[in-house]
Each structure stands twice: as C-alpha cells, then as structure tokens.
Protein backbone atom coordinates (compact mmCIF):
# COMPACT_ATOMS: atom_id res chain seq x y z
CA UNK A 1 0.00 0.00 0.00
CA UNK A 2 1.22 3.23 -0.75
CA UNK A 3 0.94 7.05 0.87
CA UNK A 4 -1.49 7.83 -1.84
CA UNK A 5 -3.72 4.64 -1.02
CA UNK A 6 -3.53 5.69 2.28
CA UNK A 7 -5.01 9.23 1.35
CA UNK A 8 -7.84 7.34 -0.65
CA UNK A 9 -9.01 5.19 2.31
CA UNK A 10 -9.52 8.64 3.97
CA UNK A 11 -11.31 10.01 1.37
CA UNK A 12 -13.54 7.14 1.04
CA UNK A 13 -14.71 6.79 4.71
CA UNK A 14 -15.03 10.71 4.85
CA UNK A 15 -17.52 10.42 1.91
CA UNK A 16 -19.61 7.42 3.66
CA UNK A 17 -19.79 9.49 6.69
CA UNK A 18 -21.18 12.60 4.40
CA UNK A 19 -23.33 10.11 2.14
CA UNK A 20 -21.66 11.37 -0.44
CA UNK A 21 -21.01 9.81 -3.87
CA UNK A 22 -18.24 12.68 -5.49
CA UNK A 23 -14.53 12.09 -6.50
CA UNK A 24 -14.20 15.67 -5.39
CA UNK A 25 -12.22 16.01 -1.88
CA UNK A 26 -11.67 19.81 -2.10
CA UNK A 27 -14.49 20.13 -0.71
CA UNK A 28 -14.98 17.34 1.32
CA UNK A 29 -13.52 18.82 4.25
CA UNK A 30 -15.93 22.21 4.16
CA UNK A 31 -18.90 20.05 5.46
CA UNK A 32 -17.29 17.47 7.61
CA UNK A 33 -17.57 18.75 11.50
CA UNK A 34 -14.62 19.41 13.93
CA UNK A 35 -12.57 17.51 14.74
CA UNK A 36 -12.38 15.46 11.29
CA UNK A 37 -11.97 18.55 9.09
CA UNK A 38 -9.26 19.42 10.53
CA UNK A 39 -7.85 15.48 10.60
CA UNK A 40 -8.85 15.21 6.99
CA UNK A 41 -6.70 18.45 5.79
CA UNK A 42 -4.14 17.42 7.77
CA UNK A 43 -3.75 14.31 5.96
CA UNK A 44 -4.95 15.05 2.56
CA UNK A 45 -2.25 18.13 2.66
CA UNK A 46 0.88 15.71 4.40
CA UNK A 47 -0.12 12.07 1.92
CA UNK A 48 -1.78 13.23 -1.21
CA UNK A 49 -0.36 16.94 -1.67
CA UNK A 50 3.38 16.42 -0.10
CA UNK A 51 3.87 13.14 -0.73
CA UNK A 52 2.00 12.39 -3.88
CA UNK A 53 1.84 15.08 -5.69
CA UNK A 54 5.26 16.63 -4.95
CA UNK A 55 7.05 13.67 -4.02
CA UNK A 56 8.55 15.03 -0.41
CA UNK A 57 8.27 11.71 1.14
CA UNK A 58 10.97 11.58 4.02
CA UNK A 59 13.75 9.70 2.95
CA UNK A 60 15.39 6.66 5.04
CA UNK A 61 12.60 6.42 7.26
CA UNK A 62 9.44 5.45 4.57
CA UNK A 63 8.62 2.35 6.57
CA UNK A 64 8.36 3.92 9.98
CA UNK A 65 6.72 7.02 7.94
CA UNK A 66 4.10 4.41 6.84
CA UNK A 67 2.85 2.73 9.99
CA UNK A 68 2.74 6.25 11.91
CA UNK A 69 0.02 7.17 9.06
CA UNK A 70 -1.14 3.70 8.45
CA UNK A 71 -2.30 3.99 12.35
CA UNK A 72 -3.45 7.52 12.13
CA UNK A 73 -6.07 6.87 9.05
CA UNK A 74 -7.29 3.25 10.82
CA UNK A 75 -8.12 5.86 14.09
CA UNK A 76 -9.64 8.52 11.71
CA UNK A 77 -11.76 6.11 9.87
CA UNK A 78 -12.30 3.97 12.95
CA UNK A 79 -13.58 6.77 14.73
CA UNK A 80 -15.93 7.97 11.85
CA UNK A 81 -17.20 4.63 11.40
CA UNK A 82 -18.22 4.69 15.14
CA UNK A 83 -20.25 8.05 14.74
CA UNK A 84 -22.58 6.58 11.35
CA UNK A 85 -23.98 4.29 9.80
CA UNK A 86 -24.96 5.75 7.04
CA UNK A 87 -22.52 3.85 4.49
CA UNK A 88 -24.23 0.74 3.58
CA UNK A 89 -22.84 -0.15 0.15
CA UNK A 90 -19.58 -1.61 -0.88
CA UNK A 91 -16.77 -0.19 -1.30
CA UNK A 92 -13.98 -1.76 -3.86
C-alpha cells in the first residue's frame, strides 16, 4: 500500500460518513464537522499533496513514515465509522 492509497481510504470513509457519492475532496472537508476537518486536511495536505503530488516523502525512514500514518487513518476512519452508519454499500 502506498501514501497515496492511504489518502484514498480517507477520502472514502469521509464520503460514507457525508453520504456522499463525489470524487471531489476539495471540498470534502468544508462540510465534515470538527474535529475530522481538521484530521482530513491534515492528511490530505501531508499524503496526497506532499507526498504524492510533490514527491517530499521523508527519505530513510518510509517504513516507519508508513505505519505512523497507516495507524493515524485506521483511528480517523475507525472513529468515523463509530459516529454513522450511514454507508451501507460496498466499497472496492
């Protein structure tokens, strides 16, 4: 799994917890409420901006840099699973 995978996952679970069908995620983070707007630019800025898109992934420590955000996007979606159920379908 890569950074960028890792960026989809959150993407995904915050658009099941909007009931939202969009590939948009600009916007996603305008209607989620505190605290996981603030989670969800955190990460989308750190693994899909600096890491995917411009390729500043810390060097000589990827694999340590991997399980610290591996663990922080299980809590994230973890914790929005726990607040809805509103995502019924499945999700490739």
């Amino acid at each position: 799994m890569s950074f960028d995978e890792l960026f989809h996952a959150v993407r995904l679970a915050a658009l099941c917890y909007l009931d939202r069908d969009t590939s948009g995620w600009r916007k996603v983070d305008k209607v989620l409420p505190p605290p996981f707007a603030e989670q969800f630019r955190a990460m989308t800025q750190t693994l899909h901006i600096q890491y995917g898109y411009e390729g500043r992934i810390p060097r000589g420590t990827e694999a340590a840099e991997f399980k610290e955000w591996n663990d922080k996007v299980r809590t994230f979606v973890d914790a929005m699973r726990q607040r809805t159920q509103t995502c019924h379908r499945r999700i490739p």
